[in-house]
PDB file of N, CA and C in Angstrom:
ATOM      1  N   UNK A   1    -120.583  34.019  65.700  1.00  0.00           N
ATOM      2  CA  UNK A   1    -120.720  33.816  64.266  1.00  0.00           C
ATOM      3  C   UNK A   1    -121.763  34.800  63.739  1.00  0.00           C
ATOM      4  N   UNK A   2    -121.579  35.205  62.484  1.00  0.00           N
ATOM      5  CA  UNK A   2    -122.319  36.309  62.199  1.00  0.00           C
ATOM      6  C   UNK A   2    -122.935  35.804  60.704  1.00  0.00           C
ATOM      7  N   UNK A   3    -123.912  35.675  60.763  1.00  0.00           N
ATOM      8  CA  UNK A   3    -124.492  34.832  59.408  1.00  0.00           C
ATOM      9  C   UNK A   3    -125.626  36.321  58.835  1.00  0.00           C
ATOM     10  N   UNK A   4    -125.512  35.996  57.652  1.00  0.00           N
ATOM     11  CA  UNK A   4    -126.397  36.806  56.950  1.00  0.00           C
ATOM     12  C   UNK A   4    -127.890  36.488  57.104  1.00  0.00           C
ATOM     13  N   UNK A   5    -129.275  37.271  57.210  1.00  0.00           N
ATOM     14  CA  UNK A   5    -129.932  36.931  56.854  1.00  0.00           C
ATOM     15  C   UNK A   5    -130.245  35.756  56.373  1.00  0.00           C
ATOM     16  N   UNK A   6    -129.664  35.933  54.627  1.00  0.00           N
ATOM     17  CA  UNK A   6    -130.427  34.958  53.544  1.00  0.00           C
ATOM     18  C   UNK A   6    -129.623  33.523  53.922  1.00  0.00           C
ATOM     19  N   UNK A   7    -128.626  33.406  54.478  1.00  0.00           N
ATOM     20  CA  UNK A   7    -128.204  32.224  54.657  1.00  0.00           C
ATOM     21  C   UNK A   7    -128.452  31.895  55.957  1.00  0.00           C
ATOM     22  N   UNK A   8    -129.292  32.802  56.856  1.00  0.00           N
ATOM     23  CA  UNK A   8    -129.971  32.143  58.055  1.00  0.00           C
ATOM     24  C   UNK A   8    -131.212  30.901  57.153  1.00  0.00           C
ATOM     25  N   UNK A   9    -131.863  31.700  56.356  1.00  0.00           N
ATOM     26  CA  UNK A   9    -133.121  31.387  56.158  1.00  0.00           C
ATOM     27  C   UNK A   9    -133.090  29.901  55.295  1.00  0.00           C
ATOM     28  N   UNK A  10    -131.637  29.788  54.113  1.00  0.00           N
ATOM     29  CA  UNK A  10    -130.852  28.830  53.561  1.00  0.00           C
ATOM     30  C   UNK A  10    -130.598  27.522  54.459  1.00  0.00           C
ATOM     31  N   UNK A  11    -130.313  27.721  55.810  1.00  0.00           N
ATOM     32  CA  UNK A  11    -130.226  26.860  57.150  1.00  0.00           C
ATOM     33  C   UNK A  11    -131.678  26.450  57.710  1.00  0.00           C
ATOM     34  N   UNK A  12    -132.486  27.634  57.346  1.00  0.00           N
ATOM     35  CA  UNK A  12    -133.997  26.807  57.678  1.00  0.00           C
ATOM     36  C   UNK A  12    -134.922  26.179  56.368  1.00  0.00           C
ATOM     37  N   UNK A  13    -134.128  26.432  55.456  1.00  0.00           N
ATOM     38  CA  UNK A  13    -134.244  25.572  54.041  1.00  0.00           C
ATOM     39  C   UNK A  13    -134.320  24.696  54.177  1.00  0.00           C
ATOM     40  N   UNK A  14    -132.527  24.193  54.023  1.00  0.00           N
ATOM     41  CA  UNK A  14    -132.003  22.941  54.029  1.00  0.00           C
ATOM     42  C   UNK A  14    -132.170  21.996  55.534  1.00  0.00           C
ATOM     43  N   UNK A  15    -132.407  22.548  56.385  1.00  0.00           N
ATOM     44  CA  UNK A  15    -132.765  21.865  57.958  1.00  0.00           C
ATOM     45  C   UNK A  15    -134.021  20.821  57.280  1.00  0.00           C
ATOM     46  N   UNK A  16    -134.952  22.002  56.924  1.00  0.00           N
ATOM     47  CA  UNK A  16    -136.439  21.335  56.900  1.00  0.00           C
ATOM     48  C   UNK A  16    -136.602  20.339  55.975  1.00  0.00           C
ATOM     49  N   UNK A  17    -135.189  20.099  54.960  1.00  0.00           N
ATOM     50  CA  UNK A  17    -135.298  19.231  53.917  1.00  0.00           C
ATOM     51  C   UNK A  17    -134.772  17.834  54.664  1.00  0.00           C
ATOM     52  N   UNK A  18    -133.950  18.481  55.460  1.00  0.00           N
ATOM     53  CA  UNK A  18    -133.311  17.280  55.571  1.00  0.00           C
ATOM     54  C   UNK A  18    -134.009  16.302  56.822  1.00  0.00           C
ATOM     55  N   UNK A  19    -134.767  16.961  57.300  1.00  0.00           N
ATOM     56  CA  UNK A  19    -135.804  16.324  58.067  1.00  0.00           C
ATOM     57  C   UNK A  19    -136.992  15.446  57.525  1.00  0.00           C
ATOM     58  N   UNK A  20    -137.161  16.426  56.361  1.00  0.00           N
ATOM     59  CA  UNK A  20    -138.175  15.355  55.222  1.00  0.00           C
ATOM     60  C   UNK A  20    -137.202  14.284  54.697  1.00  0.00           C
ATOM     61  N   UNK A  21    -136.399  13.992  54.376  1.00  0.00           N
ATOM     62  CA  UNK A  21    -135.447  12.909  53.991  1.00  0.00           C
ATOM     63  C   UNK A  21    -135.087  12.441  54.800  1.00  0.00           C
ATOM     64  N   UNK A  22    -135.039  12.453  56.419  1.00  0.00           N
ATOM     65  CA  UNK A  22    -134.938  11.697  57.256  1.00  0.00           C
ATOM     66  C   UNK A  22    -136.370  10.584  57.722  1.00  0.00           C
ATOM     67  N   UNK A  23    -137.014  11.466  57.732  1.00  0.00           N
ATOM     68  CA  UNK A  23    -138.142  10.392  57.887  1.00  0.00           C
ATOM     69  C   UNK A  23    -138.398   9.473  56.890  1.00  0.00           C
ATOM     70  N   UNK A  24    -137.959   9.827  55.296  1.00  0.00           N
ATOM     71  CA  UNK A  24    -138.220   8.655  54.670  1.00  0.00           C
ATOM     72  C   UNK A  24    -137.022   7.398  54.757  1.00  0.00           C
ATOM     73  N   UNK A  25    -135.984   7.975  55.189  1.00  0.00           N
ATOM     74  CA  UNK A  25    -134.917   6.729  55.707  1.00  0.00           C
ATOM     75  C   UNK A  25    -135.443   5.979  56.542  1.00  0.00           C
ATOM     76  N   UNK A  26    -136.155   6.969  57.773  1.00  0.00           N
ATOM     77  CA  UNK A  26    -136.360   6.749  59.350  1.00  0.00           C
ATOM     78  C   UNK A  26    -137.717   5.024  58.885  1.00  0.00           C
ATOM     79  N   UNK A  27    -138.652   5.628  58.016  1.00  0.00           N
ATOM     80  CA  UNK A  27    -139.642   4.678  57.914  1.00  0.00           C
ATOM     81  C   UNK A  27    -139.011   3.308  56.938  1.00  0.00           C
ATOM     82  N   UNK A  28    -138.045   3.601  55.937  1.00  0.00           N
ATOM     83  CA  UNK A  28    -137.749   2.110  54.863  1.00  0.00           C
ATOM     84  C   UNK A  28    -136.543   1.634  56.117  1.00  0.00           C
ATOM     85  N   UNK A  29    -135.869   2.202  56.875  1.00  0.00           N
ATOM     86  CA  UNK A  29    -134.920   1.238  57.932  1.00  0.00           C
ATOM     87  C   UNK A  29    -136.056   0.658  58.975  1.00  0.00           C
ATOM     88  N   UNK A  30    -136.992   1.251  59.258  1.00  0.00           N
ATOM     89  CA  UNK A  30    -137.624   0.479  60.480  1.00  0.00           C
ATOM     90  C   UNK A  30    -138.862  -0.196  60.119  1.00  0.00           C
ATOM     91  N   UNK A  31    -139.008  -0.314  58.212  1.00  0.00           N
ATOM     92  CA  UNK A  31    -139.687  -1.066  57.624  1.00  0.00           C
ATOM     93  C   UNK A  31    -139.104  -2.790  57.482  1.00  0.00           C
ATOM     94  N   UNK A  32    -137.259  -2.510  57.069  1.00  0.00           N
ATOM     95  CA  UNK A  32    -136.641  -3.624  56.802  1.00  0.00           C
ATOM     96  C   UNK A  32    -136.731  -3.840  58.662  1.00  0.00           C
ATOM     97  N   UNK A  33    -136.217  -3.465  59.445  1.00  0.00           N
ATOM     98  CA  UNK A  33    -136.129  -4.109  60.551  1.00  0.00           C
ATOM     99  C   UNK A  33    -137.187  -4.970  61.097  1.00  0.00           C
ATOM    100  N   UNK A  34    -138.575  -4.599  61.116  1.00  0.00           N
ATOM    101  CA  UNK A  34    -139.503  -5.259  61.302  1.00  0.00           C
ATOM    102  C   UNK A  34    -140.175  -6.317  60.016  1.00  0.00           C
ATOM    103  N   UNK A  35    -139.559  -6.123  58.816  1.00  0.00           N
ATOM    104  CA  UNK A  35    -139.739  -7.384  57.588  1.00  0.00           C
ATOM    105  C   UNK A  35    -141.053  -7.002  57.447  1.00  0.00           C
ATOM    106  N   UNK A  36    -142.007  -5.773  57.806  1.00  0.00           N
ATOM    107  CA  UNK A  36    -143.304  -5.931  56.797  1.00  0.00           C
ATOM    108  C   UNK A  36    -143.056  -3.919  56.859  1.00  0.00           C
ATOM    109  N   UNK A  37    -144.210  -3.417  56.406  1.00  0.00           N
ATOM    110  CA  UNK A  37    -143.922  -2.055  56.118  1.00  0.00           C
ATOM    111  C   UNK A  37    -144.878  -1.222  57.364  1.00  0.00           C
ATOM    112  N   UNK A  38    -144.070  -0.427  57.638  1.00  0.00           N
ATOM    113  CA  UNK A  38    -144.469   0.068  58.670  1.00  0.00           C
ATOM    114  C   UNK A  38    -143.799   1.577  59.058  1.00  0.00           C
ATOM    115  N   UNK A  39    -145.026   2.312  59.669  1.00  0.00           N
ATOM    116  CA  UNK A  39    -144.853   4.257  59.623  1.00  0.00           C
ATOM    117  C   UNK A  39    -144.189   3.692  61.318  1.00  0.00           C
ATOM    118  N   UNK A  40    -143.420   4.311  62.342  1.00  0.00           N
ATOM    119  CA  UNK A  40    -143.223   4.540  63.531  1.00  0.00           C
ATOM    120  C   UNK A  40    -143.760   6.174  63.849  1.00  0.00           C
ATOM    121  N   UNK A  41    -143.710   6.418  64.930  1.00  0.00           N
ATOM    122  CA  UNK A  41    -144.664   7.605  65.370  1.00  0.00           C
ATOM    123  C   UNK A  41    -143.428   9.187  65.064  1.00  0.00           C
ATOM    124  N   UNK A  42    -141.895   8.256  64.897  1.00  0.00           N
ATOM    125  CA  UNK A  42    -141.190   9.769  65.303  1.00  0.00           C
ATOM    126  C   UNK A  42    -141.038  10.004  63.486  1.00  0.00           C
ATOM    127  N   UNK A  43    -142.090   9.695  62.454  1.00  0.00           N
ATOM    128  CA  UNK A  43    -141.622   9.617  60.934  1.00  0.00           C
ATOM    129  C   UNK A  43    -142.750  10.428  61.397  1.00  0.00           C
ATOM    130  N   UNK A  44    -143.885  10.809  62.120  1.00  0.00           N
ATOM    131  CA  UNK A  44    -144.678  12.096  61.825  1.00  0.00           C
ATOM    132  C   UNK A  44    -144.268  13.363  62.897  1.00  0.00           C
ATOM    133  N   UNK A  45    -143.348  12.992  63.874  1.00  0.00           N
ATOM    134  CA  UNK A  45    -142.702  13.683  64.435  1.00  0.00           C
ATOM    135  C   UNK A  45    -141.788  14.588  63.556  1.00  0.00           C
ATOM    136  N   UNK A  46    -141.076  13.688  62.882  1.00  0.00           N
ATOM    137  CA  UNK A  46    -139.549  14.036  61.921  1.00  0.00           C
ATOM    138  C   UNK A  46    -140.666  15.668  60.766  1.00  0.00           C
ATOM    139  N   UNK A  47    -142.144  14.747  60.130  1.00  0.00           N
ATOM    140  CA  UNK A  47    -142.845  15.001  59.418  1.00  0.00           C
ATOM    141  C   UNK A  47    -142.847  16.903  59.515  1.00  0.00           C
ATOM    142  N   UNK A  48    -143.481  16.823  61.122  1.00  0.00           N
ATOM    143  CA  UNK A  48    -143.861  17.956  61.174  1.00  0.00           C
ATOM    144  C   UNK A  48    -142.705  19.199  61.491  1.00  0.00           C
ATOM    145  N   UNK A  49    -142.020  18.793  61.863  1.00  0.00           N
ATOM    146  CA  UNK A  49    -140.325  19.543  62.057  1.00  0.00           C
ATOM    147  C   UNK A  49    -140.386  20.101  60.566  1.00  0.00           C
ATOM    148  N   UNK A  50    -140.026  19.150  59.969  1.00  0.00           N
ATOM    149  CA  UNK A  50    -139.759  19.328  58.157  1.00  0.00           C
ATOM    150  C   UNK A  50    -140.763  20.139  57.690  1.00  0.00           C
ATOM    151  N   UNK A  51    -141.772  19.992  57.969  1.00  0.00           N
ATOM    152  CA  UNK A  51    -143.246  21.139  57.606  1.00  0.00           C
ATOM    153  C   UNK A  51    -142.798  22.413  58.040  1.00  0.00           C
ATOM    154  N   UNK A  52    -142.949  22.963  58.923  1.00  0.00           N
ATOM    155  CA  UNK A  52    -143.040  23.919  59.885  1.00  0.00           C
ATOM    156  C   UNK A  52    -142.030  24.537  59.215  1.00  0.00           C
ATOM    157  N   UNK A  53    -140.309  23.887  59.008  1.00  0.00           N
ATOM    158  CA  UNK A  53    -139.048  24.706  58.670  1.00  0.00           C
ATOM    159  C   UNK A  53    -139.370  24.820  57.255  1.00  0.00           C
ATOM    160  N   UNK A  54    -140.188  24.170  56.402  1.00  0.00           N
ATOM    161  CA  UNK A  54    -140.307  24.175  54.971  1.00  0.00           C
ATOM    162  C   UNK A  54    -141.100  25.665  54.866  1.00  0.00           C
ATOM    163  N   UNK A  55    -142.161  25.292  55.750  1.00  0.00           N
ATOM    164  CA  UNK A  55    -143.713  26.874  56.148  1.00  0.00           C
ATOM    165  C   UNK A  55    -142.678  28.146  55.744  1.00  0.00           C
ATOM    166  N   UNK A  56    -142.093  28.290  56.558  1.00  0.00           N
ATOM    167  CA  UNK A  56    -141.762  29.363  57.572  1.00  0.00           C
ATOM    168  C   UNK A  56    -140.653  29.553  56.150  1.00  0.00           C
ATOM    169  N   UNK A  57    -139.805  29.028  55.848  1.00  0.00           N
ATOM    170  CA  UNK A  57    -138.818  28.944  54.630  1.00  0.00           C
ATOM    171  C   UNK A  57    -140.070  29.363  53.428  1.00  0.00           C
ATOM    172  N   UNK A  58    -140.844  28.900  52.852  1.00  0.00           N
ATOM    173  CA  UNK A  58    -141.605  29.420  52.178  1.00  0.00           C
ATOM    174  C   UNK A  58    -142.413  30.619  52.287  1.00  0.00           C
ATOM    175  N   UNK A  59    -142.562  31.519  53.426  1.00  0.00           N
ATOM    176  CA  UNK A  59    -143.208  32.346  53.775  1.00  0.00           C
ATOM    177  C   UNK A  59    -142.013  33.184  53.385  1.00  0.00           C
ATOM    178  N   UNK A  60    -140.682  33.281  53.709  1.00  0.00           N
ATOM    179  CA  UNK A  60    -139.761  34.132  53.363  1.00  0.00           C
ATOM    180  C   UNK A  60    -139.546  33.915  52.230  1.00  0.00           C
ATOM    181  N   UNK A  61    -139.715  33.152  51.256  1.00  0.00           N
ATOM    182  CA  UNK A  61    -139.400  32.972  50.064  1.00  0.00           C
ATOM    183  C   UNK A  61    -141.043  33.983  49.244  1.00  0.00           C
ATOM    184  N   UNK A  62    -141.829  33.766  49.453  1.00  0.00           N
ATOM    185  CA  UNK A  62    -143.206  34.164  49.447  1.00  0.00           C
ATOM    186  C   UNK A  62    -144.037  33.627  48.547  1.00  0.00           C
ATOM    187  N   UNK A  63    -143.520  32.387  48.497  1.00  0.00           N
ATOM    188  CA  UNK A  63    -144.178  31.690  47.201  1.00  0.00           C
ATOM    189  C   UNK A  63    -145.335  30.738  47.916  1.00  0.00           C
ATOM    190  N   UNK A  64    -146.504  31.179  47.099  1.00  0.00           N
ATOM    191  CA  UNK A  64    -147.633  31.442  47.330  1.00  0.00           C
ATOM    192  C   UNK A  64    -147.707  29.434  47.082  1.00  0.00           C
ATOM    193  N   UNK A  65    -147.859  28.748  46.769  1.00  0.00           N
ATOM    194  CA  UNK A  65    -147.358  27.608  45.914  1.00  0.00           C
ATOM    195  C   UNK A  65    -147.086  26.770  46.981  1.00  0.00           C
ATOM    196  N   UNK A  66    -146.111  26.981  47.643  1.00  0.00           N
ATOM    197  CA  UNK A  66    -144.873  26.192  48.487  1.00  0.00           C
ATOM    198  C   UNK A  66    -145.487  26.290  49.847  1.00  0.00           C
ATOM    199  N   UNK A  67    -146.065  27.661  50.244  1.00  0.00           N
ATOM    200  CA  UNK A  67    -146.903  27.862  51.406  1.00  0.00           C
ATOM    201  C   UNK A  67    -147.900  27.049  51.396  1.00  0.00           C
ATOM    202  N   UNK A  68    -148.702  26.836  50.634  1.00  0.00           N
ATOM    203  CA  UNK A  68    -149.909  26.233  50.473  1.00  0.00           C
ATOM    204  C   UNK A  68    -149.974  24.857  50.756  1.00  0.00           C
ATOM    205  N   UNK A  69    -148.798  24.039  49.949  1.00  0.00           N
ATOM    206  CA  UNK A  69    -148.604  22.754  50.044  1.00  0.00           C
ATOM    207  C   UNK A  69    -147.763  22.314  51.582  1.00  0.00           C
ATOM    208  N   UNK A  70    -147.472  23.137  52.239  1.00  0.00           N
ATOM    209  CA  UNK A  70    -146.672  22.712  53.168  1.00  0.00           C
ATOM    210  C   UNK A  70    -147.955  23.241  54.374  1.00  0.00           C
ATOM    211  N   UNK A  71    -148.435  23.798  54.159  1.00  0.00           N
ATOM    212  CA  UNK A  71    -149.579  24.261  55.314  1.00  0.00           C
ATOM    213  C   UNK A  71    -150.551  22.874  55.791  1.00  0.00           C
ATOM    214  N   UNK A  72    -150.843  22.322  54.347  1.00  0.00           N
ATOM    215  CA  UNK A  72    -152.031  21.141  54.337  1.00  0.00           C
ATOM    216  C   UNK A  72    -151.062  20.286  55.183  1.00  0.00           C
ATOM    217  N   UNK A  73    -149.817  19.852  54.958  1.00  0.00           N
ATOM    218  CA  UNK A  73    -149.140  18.781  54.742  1.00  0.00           C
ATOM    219  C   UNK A  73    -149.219  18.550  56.720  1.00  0.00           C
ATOM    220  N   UNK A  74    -148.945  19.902  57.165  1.00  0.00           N
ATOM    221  CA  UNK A  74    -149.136  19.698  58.809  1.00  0.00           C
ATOM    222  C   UNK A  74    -150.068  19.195  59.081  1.00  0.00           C
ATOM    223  N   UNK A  75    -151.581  19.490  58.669  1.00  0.00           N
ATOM    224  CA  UNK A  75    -152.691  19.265  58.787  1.00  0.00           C
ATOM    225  C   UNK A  75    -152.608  17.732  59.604  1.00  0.00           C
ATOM    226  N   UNK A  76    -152.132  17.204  58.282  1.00  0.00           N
ATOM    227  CA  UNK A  76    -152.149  15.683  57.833  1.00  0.00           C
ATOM    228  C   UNK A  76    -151.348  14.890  59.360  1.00  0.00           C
ATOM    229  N   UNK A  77    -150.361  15.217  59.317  1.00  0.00           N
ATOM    230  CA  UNK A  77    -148.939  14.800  60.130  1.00  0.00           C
ATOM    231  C   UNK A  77    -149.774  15.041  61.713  1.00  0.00           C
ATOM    232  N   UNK A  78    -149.992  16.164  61.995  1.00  0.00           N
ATOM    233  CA  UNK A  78    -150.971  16.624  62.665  1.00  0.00           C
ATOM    234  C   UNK A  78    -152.162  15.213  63.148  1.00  0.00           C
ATOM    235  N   UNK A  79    -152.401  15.001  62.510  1.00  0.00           N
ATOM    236  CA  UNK A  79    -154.436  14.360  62.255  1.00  0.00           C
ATOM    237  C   UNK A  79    -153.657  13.270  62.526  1.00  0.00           C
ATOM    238  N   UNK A  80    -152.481  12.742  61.865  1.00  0.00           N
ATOM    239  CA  UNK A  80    -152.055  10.946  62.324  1.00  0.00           C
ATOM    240  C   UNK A  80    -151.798  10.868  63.931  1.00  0.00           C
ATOM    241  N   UNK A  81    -150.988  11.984  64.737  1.00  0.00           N
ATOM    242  CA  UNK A  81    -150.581  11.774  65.751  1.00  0.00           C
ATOM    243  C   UNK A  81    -151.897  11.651  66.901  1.00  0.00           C
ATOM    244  N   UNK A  82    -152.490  12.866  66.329  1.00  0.00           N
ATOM    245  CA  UNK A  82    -153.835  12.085  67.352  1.00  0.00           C
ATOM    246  C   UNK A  82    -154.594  10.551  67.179  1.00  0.00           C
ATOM    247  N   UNK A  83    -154.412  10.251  66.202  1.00  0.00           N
ATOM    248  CA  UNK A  83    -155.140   8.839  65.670  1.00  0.00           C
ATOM    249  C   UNK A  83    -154.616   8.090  66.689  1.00  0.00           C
ATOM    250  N   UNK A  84    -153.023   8.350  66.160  1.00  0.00           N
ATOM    251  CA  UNK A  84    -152.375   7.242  67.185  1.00  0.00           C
ATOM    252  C   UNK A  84    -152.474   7.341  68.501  1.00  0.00           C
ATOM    253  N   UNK A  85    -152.544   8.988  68.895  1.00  0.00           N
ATOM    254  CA  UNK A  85    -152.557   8.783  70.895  1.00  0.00           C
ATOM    255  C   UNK A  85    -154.095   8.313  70.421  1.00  0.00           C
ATOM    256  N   UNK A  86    -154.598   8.582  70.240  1.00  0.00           N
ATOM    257  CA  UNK A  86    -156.411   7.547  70.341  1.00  0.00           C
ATOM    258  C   UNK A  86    -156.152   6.319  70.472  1.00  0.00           C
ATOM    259  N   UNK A  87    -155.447   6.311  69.820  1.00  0.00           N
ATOM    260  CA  UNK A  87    -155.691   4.546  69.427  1.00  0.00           C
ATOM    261  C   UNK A  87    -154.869   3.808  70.428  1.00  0.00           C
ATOM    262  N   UNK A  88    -153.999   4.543  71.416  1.00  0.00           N
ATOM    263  CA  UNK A  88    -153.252   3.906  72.332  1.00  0.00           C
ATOM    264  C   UNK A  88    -154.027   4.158  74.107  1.00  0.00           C
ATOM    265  N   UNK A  89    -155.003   5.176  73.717  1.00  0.00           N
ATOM    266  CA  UNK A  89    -155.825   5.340  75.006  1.00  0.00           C
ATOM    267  C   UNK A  89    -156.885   4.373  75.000  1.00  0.00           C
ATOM    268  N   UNK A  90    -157.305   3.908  74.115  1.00  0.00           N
ATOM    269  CA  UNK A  90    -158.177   3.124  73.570  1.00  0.00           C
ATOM    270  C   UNK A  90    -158.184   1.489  74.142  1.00  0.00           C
ATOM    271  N   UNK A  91    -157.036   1.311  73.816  1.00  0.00           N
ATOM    272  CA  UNK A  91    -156.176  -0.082  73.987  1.00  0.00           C
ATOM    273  C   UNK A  91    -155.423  -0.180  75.434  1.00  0.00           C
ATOM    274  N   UNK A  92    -155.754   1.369  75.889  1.00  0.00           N
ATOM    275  CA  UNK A  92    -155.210   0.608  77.765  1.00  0.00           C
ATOM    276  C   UNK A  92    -156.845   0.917  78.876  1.00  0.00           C
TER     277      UNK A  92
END
């Protein structure tokens, strides 16, 4: 298959979106399943996938804007996953 460029980069667009819209399914289905509200660990997994393809999609786009907000956003996604391995080394 021979894909263009811009519709490679269109595929790392829409990938990274749809990874951000998965995790917010991923967290309101495994909110109703458990009946109170609740993050699971693969909604900052899903998180940072969706970052990274959003980054990297914004870096080719070059919008100064879109880079910025998606750079912090790892940070974040980032900073929870250690909380949680802490908080599970902690507790054994």
């Amino acid at each position: 298959m021979n894909l263009s460029r811009e519709t490679l980069w269109l595929v790392v667009g829409f990938s990274g979106q749809i990874a951000f819209t998965g995790r917010f399914v991923l967290q309101w289905l495994y909110s109703e399943y458990k009946k109170r509200s609740v993050i699971p660990v693969s909604f900052w997994y899903l998180s940072i996938i969706g970052s990274a393809l959003l980054f990297a999609y914004a870096i080719y786009r070059q919008d100064p804007v879109f880079i910025a907000g998606q750079a912090f956003g790892s940070i974040v996604y980032l900073r929870n996953l250690q909380l949680i391995a802490r908080s599970k080394t902690l507790k054994d």
